[in-house]
C-alpha atoms as a PDB file:
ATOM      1  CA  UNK A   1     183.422  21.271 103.934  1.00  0.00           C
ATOM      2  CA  UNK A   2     185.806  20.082 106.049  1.00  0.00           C
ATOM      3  CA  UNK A   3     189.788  20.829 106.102  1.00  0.00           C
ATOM      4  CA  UNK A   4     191.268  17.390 105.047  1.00  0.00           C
ATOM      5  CA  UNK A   5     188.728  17.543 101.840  1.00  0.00           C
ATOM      6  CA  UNK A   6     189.135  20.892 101.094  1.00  0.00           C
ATOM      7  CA  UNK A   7     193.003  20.131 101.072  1.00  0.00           C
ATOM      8  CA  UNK A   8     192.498  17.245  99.256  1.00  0.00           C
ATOM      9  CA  UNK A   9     189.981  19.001  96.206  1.00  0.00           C
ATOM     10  CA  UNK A  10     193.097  21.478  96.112  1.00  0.00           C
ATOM     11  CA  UNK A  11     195.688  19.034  95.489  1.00  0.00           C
ATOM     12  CA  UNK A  12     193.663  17.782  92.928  1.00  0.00           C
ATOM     13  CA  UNK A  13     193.091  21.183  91.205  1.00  0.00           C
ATOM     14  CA  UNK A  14     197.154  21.450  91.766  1.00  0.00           C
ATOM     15  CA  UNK A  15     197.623  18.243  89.560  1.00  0.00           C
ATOM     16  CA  UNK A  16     194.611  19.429  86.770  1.00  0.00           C
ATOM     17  CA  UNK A  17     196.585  22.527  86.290  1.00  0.00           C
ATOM     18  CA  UNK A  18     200.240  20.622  85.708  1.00  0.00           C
ATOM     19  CA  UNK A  19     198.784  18.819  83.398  1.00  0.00           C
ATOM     20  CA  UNK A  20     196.991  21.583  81.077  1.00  0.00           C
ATOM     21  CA  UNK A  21     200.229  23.370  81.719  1.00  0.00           C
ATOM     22  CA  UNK A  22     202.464  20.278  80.509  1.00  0.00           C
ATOM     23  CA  UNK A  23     199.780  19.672  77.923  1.00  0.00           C
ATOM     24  CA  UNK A  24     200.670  23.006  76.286  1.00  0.00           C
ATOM     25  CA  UNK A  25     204.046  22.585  77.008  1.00  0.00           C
ATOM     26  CA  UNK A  26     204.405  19.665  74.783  1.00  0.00           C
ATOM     27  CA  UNK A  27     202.170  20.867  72.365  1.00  0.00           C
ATOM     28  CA  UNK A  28     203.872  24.402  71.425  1.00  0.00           C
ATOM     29  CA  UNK A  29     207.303  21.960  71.428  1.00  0.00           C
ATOM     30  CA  UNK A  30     205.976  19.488  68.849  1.00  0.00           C
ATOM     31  CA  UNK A  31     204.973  22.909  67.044  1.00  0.00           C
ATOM     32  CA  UNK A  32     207.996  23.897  66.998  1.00  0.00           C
ATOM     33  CA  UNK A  33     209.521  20.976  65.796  1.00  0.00           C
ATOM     34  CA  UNK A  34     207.300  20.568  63.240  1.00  0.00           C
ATOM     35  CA  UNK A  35     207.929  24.690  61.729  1.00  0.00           C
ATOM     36  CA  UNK A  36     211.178  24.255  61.829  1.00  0.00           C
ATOM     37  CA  UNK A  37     211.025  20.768  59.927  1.00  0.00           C
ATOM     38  CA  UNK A  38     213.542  19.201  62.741  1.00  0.00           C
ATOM     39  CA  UNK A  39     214.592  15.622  60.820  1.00  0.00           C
ATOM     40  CA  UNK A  40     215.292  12.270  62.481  1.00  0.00           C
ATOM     41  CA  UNK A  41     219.234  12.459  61.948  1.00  0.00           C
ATOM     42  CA  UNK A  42     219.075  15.740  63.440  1.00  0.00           C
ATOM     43  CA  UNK A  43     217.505  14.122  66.507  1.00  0.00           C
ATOM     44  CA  UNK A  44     219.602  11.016  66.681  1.00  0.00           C
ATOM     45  CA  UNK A  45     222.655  13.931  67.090  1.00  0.00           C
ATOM     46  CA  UNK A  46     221.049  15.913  70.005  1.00  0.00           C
ATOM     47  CA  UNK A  47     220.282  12.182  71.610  1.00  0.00           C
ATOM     48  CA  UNK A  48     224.237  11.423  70.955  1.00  0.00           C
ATOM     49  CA  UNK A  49     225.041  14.734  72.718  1.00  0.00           C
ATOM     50  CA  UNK A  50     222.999  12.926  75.719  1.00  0.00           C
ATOM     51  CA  UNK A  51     224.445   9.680  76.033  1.00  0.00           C
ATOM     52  CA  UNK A  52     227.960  11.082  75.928  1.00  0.00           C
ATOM     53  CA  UNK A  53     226.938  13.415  78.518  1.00  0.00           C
ATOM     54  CA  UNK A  54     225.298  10.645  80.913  1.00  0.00           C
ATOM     55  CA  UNK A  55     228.281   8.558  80.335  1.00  0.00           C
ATOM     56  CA  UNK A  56     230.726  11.405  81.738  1.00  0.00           C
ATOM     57  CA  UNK A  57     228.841  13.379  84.247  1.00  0.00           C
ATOM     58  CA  UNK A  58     225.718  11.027  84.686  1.00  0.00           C
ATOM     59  CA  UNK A  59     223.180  13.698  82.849  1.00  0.00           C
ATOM     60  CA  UNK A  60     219.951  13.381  83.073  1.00  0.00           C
ATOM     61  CA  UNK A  61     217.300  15.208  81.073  1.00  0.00           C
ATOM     62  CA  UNK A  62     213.692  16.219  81.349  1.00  0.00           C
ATOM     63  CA  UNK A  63     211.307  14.745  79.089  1.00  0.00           C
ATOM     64  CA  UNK A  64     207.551  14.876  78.019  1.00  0.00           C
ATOM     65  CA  UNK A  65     205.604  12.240  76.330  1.00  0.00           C
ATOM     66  CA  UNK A  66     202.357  10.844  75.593  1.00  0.00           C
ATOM     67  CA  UNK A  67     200.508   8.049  77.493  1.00  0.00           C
ATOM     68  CA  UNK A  68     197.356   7.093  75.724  1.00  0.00           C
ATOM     69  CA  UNK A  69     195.313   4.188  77.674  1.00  0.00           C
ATOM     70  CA  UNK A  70     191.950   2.766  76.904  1.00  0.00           C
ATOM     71  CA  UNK A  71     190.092   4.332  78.942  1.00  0.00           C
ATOM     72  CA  UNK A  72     191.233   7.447  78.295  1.00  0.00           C
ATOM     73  CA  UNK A  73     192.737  10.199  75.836  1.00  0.00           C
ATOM     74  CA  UNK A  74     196.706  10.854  75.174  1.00  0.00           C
ATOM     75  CA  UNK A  75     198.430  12.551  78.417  1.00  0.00           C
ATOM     76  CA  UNK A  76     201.561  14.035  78.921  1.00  0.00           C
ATOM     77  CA  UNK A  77     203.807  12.741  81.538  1.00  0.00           C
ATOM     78  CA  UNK A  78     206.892  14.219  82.468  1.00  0.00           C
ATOM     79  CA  UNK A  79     210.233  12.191  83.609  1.00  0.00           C
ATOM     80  CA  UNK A  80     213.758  12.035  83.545  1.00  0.00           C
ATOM     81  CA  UNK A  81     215.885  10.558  80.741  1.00  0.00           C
ATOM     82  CA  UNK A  82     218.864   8.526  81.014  1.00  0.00           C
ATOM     83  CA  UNK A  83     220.423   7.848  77.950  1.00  0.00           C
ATOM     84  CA  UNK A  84     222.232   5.050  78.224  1.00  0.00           C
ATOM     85  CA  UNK A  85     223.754   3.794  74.576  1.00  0.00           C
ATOM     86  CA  UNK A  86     222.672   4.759  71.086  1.00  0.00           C
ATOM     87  CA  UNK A  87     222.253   1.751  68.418  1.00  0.00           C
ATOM     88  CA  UNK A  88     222.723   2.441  64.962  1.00  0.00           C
ATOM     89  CA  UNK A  89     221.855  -0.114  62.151  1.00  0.00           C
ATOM     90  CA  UNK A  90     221.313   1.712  58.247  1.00  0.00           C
ATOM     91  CA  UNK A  91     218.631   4.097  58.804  1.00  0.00           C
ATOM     92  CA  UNK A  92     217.317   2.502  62.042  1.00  0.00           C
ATOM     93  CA  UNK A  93     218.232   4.275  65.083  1.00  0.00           C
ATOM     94  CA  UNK A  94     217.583   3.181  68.988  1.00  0.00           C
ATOM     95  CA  UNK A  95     218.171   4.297  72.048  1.00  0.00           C
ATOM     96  CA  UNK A  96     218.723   2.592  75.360  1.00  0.00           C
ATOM     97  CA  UNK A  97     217.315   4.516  77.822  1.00  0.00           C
ATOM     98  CA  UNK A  98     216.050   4.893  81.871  1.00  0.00           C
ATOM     99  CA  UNK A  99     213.397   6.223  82.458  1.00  0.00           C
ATOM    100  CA  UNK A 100     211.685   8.323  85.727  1.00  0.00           C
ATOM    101  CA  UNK A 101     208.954   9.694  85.817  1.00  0.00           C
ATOM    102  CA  UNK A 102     207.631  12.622  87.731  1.00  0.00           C
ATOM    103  CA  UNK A 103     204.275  13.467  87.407  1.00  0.00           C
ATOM    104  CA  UNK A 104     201.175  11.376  85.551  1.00  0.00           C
ATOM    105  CA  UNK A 105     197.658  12.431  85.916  1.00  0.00           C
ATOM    106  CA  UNK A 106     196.798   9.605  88.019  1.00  0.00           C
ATOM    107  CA  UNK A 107     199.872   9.922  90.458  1.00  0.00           C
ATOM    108  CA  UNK A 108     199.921  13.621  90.245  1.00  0.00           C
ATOM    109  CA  UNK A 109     203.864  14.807  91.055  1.00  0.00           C
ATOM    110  CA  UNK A 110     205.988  11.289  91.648  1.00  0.00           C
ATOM    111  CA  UNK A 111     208.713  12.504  93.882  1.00  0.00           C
ATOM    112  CA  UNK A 112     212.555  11.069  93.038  1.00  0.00           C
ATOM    113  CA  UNK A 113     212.667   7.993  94.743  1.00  0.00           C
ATOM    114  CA  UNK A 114     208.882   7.098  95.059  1.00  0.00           C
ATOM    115  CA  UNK A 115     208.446   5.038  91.773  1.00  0.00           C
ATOM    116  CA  UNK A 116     211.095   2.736  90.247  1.00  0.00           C
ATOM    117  CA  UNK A 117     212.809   3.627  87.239  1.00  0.00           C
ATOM    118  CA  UNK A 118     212.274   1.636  84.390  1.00  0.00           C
ATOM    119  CA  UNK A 119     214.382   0.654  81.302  1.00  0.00           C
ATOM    120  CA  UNK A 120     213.014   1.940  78.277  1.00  0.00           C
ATOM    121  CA  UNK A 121     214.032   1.790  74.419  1.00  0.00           C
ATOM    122  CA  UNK A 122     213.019   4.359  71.849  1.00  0.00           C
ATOM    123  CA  UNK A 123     213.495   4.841  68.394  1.00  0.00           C
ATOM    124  CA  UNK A 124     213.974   8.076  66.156  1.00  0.00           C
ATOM    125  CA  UNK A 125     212.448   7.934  62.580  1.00  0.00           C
ATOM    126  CA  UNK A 126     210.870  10.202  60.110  1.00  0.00           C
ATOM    127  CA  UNK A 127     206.791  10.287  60.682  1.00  0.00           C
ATOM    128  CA  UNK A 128     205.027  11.205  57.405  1.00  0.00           C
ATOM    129  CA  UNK A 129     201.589  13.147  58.490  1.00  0.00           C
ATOM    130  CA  UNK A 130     199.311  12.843  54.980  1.00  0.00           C
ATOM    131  CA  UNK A 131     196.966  14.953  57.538  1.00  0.00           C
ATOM    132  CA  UNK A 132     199.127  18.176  56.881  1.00  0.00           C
ATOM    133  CA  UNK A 133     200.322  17.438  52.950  1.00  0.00           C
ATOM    134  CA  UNK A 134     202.901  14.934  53.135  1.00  0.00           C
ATOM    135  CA  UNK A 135     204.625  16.894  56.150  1.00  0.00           C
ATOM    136  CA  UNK A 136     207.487  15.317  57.323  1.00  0.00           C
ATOM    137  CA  UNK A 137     208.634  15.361  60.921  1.00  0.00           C
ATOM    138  CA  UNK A 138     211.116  13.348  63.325  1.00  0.00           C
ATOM    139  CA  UNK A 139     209.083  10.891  65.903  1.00  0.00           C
ATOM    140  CA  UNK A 140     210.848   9.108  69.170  1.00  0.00           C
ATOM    141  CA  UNK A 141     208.665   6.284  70.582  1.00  0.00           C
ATOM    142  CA  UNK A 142     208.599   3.775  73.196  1.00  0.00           C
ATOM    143  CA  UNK A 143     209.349   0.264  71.595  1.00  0.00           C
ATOM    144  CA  UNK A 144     208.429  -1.967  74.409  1.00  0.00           C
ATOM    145  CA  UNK A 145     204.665  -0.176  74.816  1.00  0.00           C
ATOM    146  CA  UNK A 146     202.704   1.359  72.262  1.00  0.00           C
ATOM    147  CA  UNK A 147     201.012   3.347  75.089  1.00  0.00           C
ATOM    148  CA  UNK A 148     203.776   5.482  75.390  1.00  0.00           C
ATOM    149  CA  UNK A 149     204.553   8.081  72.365  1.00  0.00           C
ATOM    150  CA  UNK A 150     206.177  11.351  71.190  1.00  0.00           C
ATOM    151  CA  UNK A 151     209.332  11.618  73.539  1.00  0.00           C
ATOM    152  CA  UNK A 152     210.295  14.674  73.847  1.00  0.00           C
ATOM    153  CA  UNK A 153     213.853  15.324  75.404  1.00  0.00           C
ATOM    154  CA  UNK A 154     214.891  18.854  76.611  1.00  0.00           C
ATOM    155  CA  UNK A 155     218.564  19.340  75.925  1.00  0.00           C
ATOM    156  CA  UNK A 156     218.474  22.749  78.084  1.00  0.00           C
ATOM    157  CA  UNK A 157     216.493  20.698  81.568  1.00  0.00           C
ATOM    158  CA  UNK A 158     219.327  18.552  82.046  1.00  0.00           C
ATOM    159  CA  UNK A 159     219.949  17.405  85.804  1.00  0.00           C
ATOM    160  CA  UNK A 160     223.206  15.301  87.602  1.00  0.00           C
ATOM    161  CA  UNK A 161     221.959  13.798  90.324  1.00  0.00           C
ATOM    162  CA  UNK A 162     219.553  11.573  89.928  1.00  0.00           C
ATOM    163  CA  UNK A 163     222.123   8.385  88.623  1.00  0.00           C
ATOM    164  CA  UNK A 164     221.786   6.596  92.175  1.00  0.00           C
ATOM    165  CA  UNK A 165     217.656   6.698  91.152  1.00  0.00           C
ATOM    166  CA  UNK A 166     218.186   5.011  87.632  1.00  0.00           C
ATOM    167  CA  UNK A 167     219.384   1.446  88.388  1.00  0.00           C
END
């Protein structure tokens, strides 16, 4: 086998293990969520938190979410979050949002810089799972694509230099 494909199989492996590990990441989070019965207004606060933070010190936070194509199965993806501006109307809560990403299964790791960000808006709501007895549990989508589902915004990843990469 020569170098150059050798390399390139490993690379590959590289990217098949970030996204089992990511995979598992995401999962054990939305676990977690889900035990400790985490509502939507709880999650519209924490998002707040952000989008003060962005606006003073130009935070940005590490995210995971679902991609589901097609052609194939839901994947995590990881990114960075920019939160913008918060919209409230009654119970119906949005968030204006930037979004890069990092690393997709088809890209492998996206370095800063290397793909666009892209504006995004999500909303927060209560998702009612009659899979698990009527559980309860806060969701935050993509509005603008369907393919893209169950945000998931670290609070404790949170990063300040990557503004210049979100317009």
């Amino acid at each position: 086998m020569a170098s150059s494909q050798l390399m390139e199989e490993y690379r590959r492996w590289l990217t098949f293990q970030r996204q089992e590990q990511l995979s598992r990441e995401h999962l054990g989070i939305v676990q977690r969520l889900e035990d400790a019965r985490v509502s939507a207004s709880q999650v519209v606060k924490a998002y707040r938190s952000m989008a003060e933070k962005a606006a003073k010190e130009g935070a940005c936070y590490r995210t995971l979410f679902l991609r589901t194509t097609p052609e194939q199965p839901s994947l995590v993806c990881e990114g960075w979050l920019f939160v913008r501006r918060m919209l409230s109307e009654g119970q119906q809560t949005r968030i204006r949002a930037t979004l890069l990403e990092t690393f997709t299964l088809e890209d492998g790791i996206i370095p800063v810089g290397d793909k666009p960000a892209r504006k995004i808006t999500l909303e927060i709501y209560d998702y009612l799972d009659i899979n698990k007895g009527m559980h309860t549990s806060a969701r935050v989508d993509a509005l603008e694509s369907s393919q893209d589902t169950q945000f998931l915004t670290l609070l404790d990843a949170v990063r300040g230099d990557l503004r210049p990469h979100m317009t």
